[in-house]
N, C-alpha and C. Protein backbone atom coordinates (compact mmCIF):
# COMPACT_ATOMS: atom_id res chain seq x y z
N UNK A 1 5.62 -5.25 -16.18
CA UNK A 1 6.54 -4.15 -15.94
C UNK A 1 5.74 -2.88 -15.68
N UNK A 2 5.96 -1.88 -14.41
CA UNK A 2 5.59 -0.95 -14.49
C UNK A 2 6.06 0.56 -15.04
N UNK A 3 5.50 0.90 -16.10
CA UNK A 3 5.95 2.04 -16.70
C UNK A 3 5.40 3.34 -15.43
N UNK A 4 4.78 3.41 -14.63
CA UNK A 4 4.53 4.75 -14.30
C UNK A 4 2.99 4.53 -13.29
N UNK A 5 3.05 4.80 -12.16
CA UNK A 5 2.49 4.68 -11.23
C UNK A 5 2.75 4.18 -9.69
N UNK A 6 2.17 3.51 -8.94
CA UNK A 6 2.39 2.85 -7.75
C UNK A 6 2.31 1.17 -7.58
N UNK A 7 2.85 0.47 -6.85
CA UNK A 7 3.20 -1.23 -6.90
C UNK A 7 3.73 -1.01 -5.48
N UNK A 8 2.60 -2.02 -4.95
CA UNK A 8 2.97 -2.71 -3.55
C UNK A 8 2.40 -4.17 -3.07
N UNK A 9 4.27 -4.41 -2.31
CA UNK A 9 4.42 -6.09 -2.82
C UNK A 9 3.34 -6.72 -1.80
N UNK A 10 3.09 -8.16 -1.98
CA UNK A 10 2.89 -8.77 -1.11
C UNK A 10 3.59 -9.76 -0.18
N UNK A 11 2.99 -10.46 0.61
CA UNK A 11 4.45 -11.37 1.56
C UNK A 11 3.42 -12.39 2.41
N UNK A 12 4.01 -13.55 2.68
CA UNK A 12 3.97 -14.90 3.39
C UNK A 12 5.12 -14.58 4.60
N UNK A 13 4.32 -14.80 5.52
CA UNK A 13 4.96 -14.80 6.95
C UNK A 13 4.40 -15.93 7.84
N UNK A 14 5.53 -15.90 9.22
CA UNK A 14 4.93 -16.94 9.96
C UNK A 14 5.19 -15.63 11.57
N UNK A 15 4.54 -16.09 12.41
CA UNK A 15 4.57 -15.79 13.74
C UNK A 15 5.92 -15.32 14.30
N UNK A 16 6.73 -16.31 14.01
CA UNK A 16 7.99 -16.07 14.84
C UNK A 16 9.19 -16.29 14.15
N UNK A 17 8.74 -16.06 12.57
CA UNK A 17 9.71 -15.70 11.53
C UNK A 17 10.87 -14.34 11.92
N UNK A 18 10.66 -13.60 12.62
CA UNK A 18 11.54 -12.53 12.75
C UNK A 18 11.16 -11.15 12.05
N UNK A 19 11.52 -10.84 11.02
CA UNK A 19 10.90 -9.49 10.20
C UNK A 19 10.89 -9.97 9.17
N UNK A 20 9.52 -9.18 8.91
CA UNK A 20 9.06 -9.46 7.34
C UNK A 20 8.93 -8.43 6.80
N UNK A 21 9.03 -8.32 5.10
CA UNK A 21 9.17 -7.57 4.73
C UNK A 21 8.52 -6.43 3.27
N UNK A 22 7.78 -5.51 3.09
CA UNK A 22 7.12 -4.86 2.04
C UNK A 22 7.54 -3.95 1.76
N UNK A 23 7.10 -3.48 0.57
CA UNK A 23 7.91 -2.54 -0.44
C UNK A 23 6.26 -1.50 -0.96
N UNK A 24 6.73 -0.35 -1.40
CA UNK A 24 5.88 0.27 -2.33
C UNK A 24 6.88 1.12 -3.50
N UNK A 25 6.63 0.75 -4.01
CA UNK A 25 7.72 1.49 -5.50
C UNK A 25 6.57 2.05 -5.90
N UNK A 26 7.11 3.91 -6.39
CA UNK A 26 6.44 4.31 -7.01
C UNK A 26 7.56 5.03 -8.36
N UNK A 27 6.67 4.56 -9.67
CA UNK A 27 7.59 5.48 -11.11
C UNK A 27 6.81 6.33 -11.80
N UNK A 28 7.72 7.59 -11.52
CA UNK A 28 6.71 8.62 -12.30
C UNK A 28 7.48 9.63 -13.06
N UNK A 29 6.65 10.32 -13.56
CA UNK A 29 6.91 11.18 -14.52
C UNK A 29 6.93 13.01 -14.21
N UNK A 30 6.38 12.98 -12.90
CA UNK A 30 6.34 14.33 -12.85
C UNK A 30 7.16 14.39 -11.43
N UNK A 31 6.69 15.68 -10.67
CA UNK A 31 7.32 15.37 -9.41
C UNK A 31 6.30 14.78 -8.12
N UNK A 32 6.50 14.57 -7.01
CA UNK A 32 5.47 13.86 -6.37
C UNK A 32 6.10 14.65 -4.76
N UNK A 33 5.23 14.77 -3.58
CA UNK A 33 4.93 15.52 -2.54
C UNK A 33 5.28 14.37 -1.57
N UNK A 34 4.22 13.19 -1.42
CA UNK A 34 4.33 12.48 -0.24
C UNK A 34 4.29 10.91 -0.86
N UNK A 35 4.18 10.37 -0.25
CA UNK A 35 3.98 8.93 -0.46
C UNK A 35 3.50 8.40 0.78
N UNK A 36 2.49 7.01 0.86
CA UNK A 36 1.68 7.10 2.26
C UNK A 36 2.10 5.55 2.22
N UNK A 37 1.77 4.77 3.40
CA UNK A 37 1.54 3.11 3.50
C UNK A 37 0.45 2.97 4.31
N UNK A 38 -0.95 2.53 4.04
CA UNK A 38 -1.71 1.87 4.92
C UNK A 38 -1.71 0.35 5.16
N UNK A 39 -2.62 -0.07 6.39
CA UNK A 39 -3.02 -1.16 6.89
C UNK A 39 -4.64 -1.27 6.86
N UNK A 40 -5.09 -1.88 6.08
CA UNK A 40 -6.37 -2.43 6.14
C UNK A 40 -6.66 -3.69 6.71
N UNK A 41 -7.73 -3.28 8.31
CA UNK A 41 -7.93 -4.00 9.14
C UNK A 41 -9.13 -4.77 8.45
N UNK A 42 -9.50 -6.06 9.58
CA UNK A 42 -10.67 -6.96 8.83
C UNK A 42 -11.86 -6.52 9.00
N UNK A 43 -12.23 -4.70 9.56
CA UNK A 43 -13.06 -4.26 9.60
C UNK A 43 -13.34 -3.52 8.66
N UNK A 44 -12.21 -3.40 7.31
CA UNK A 44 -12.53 -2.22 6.26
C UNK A 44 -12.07 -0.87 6.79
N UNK A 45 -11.52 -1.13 8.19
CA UNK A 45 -10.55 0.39 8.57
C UNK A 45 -9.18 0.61 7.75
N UNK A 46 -9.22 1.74 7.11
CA UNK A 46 -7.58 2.05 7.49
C UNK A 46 -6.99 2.70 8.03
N UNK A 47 -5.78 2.30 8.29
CA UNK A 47 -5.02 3.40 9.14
C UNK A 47 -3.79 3.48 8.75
N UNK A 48 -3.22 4.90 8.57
CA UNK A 48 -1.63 4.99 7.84
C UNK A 48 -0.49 4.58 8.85
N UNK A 49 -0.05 4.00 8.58
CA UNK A 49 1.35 3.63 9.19
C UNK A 49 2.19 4.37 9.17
N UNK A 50 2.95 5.03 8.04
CA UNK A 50 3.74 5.96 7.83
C UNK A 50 3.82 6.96 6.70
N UNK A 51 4.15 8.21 6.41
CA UNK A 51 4.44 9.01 5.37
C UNK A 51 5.85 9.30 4.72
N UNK A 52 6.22 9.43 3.72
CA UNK A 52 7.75 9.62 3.53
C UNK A 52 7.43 10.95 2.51
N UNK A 53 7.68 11.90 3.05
CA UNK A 53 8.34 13.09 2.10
C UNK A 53 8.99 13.27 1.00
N UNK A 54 9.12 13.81 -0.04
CA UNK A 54 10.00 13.90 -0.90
C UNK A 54 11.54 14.84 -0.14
N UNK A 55 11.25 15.62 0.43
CA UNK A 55 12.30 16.41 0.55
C UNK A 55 12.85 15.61 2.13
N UNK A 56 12.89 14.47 2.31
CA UNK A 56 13.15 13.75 3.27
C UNK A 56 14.09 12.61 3.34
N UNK A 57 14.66 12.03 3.78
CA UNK A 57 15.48 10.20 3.26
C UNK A 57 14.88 9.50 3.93
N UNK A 58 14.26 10.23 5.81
CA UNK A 58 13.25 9.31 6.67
C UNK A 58 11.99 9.44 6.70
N UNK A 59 11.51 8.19 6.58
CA UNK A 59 9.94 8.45 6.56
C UNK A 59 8.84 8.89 7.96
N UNK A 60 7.88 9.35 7.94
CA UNK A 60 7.74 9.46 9.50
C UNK A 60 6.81 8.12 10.21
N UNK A 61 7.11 7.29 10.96
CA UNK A 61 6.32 6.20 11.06
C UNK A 61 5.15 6.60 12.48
N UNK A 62 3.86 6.02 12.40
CA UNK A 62 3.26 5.89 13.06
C UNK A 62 3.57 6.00 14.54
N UNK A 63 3.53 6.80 15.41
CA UNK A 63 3.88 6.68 16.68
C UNK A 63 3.21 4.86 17.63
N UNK A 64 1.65 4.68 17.27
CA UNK A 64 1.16 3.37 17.28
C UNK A 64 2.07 1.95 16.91
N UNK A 65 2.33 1.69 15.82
CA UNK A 65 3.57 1.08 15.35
C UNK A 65 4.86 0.93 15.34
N UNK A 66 5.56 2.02 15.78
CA UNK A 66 6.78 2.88 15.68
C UNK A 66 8.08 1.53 16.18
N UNK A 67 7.41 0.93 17.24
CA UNK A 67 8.38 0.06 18.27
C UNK A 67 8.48 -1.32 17.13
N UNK A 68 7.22 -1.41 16.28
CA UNK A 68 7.43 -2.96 15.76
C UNK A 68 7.97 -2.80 14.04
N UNK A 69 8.37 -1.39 13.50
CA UNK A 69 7.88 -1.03 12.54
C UNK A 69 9.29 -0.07 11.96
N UNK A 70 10.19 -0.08 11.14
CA UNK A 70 11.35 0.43 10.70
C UNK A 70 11.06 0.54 9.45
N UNK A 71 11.57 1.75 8.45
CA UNK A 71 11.35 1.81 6.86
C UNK A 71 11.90 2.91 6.48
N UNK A 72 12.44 2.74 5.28
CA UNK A 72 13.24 3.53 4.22
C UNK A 72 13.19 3.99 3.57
N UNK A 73 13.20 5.35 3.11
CA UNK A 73 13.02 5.88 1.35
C UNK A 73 14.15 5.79 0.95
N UNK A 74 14.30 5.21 -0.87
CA UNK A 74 15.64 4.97 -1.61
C UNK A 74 14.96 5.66 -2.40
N UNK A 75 16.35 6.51 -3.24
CA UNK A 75 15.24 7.44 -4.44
C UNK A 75 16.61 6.81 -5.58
N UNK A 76 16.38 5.46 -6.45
CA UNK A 76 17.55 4.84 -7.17
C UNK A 76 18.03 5.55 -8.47
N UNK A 77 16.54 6.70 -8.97
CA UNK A 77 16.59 7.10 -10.07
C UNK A 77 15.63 8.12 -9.70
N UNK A 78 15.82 8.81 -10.62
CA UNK A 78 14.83 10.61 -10.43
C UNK A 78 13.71 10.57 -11.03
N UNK A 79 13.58 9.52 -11.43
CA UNK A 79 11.91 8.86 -11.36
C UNK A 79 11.80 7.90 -10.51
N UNK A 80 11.92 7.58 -9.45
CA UNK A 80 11.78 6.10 -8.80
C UNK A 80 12.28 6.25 -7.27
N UNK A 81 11.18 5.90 -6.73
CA UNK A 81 10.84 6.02 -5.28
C UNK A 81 10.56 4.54 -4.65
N UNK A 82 11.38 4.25 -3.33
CA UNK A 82 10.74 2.75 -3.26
C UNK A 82 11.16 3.06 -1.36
N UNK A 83 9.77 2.50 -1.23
CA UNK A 83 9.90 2.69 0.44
C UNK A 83 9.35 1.39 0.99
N UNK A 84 10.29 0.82 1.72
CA UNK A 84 10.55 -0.81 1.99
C UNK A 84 10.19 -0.77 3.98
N UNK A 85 9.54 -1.55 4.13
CA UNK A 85 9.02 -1.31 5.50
C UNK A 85 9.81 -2.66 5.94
N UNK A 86 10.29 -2.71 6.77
CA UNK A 86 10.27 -4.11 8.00
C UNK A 86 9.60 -4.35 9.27
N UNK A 87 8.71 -4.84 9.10
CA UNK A 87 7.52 -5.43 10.40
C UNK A 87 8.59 -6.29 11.41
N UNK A 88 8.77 -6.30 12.55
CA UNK A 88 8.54 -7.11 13.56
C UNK A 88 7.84 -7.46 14.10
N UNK A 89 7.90 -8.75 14.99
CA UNK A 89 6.98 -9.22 15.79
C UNK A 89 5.57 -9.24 15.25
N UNK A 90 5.23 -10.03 14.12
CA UNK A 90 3.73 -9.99 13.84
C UNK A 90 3.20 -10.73 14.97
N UNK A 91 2.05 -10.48 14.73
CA UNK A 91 0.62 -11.17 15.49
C UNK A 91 -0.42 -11.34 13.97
N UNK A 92 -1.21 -12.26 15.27
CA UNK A 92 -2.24 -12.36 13.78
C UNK A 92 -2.77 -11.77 13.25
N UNK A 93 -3.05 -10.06 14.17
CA UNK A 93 -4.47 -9.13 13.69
C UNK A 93 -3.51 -8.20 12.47
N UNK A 94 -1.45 -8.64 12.04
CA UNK A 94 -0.82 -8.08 11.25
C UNK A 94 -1.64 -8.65 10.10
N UNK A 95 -2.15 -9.67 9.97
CA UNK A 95 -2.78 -10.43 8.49
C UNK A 95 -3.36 -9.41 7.65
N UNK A 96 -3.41 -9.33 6.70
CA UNK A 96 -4.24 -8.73 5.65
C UNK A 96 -3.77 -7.28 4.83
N UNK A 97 -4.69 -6.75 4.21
CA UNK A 97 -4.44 -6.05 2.90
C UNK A 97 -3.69 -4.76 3.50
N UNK A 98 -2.80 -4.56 2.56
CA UNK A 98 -1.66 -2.89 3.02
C UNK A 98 -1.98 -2.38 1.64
N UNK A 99 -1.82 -1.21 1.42
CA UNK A 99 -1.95 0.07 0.43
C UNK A 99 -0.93 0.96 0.59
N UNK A 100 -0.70 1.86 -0.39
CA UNK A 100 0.16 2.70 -0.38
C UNK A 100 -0.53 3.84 -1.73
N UNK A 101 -0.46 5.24 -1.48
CA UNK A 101 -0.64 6.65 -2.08
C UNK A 101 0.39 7.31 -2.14
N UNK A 102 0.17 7.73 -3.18
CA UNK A 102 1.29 8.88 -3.84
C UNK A 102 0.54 10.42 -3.85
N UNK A 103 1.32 11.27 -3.46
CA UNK A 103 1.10 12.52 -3.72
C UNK A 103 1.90 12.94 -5.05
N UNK A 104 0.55 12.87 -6.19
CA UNK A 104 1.75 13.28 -7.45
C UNK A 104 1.29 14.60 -8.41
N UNK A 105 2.08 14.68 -9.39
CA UNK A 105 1.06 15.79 -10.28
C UNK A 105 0.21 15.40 -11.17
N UNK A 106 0.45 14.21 -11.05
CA UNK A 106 -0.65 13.33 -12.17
C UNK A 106 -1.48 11.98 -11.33
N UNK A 107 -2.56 11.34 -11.68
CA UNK A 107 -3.67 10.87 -11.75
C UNK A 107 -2.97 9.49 -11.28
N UNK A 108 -2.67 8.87 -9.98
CA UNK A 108 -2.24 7.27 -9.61
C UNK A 108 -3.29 6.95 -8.58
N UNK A 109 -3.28 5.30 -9.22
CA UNK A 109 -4.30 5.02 -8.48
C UNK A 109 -3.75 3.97 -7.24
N UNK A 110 -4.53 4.26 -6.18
CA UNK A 110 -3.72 3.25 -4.71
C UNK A 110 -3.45 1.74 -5.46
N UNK A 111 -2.39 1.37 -4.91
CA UNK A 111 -1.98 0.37 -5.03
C UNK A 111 -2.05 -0.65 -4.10
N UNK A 112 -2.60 -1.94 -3.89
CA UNK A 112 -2.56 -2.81 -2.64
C UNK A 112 -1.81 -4.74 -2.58
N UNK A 113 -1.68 -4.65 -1.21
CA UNK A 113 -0.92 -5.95 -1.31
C UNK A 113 -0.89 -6.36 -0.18
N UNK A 114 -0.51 -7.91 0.14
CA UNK A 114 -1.27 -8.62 1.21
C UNK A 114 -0.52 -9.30 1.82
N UNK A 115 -0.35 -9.38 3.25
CA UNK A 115 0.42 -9.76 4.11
C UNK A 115 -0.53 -11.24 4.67
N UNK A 116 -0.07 -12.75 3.88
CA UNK A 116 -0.61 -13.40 4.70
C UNK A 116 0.35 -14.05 6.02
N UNK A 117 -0.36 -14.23 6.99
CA UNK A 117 0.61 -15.03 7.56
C UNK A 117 0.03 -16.66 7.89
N UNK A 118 0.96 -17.43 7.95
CA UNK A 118 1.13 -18.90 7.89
C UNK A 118 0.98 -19.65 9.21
N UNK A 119 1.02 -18.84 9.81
CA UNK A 119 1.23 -19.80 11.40
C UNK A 119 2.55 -19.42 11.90
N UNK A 120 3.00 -20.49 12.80
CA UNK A 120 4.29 -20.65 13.65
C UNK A 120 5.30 -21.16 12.44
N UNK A 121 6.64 -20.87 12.49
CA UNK A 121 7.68 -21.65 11.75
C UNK A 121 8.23 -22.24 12.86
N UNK A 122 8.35 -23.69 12.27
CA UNK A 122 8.85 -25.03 13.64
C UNK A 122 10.03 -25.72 12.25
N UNK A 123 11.45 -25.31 13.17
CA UNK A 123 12.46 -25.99 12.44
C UNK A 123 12.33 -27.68 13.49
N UNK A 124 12.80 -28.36 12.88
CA UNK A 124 13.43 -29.82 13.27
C UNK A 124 14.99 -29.63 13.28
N UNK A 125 15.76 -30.05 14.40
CA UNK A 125 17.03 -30.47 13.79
C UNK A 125 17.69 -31.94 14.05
N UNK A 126 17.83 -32.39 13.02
CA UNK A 126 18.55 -33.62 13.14
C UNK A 126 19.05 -33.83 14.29
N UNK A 127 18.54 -35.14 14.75
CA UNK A 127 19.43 -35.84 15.71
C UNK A 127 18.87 -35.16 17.08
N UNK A 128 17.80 -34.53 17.00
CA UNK A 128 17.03 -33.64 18.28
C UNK A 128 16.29 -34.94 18.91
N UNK A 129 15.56 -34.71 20.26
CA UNK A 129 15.02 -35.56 20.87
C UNK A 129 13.64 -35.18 20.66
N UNK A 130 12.39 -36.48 20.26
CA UNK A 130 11.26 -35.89 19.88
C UNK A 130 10.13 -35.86 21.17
């Protein structure tokens, strides 16, 4: 259980699953400025995807991303911030570690979480021709 800081989920995807989906919840105690989401490439780059404001409901997303890339700030409680991204259209170079920062009045440390993906999803349907 998190009493107070930042948590961001991880997720199993496939290619042509449709949208997938991550979260960063942050619970705190004081007040907080921004909240960030990165993408850590397999080069050890990052790059922010989007920012969400406190004094905002939309977050601002990456102009780079913008077309594959939709997300939300919910504020459920006046401690509790949770900004939920939906990816479309992955590719493979979507694989790997995401982060998320808080702008707060107190001391949080980045939080990270990992987007693997699986391959192609191949339904069968009964009674199909093979």
């Amino acid at each position: 259980m998190l009493f107070a800081g930042l948590e961001m989920s991880s997720a199993d995807a496939y290619l042509n699953e449709g949208v997938t989906l991550l979260s960063c919840r942050l619970l705190h105690v004081g007040t907080w400025t921004s909240i960030s989401v990165f993408n850590h490439n397999a080069n050890g780059n990052k790059s922010r995807l989007l920012i969400s404001y406190n004094d905002s409901s939309t977050p601002v997303i990456e102009k780079s991303v913008s077309s594959r890339l939709r997300a939300t700030t919910d504020k459920p409680s006046k401690y509790e911030v949770k900004i939920t991204l939906w990816m479309y259209s992955l590719g493979c170079d979507d694989e790997g570690n995401f982060s998320c920062t808080a702008d707060v009045s107190f001391a949080v440390p980045e939080a990270f979480g990992r987007l693997n993906i699986k391959g192609m999803l191949v339904i069968y349907l009964e009674g199909s021709a093979s």
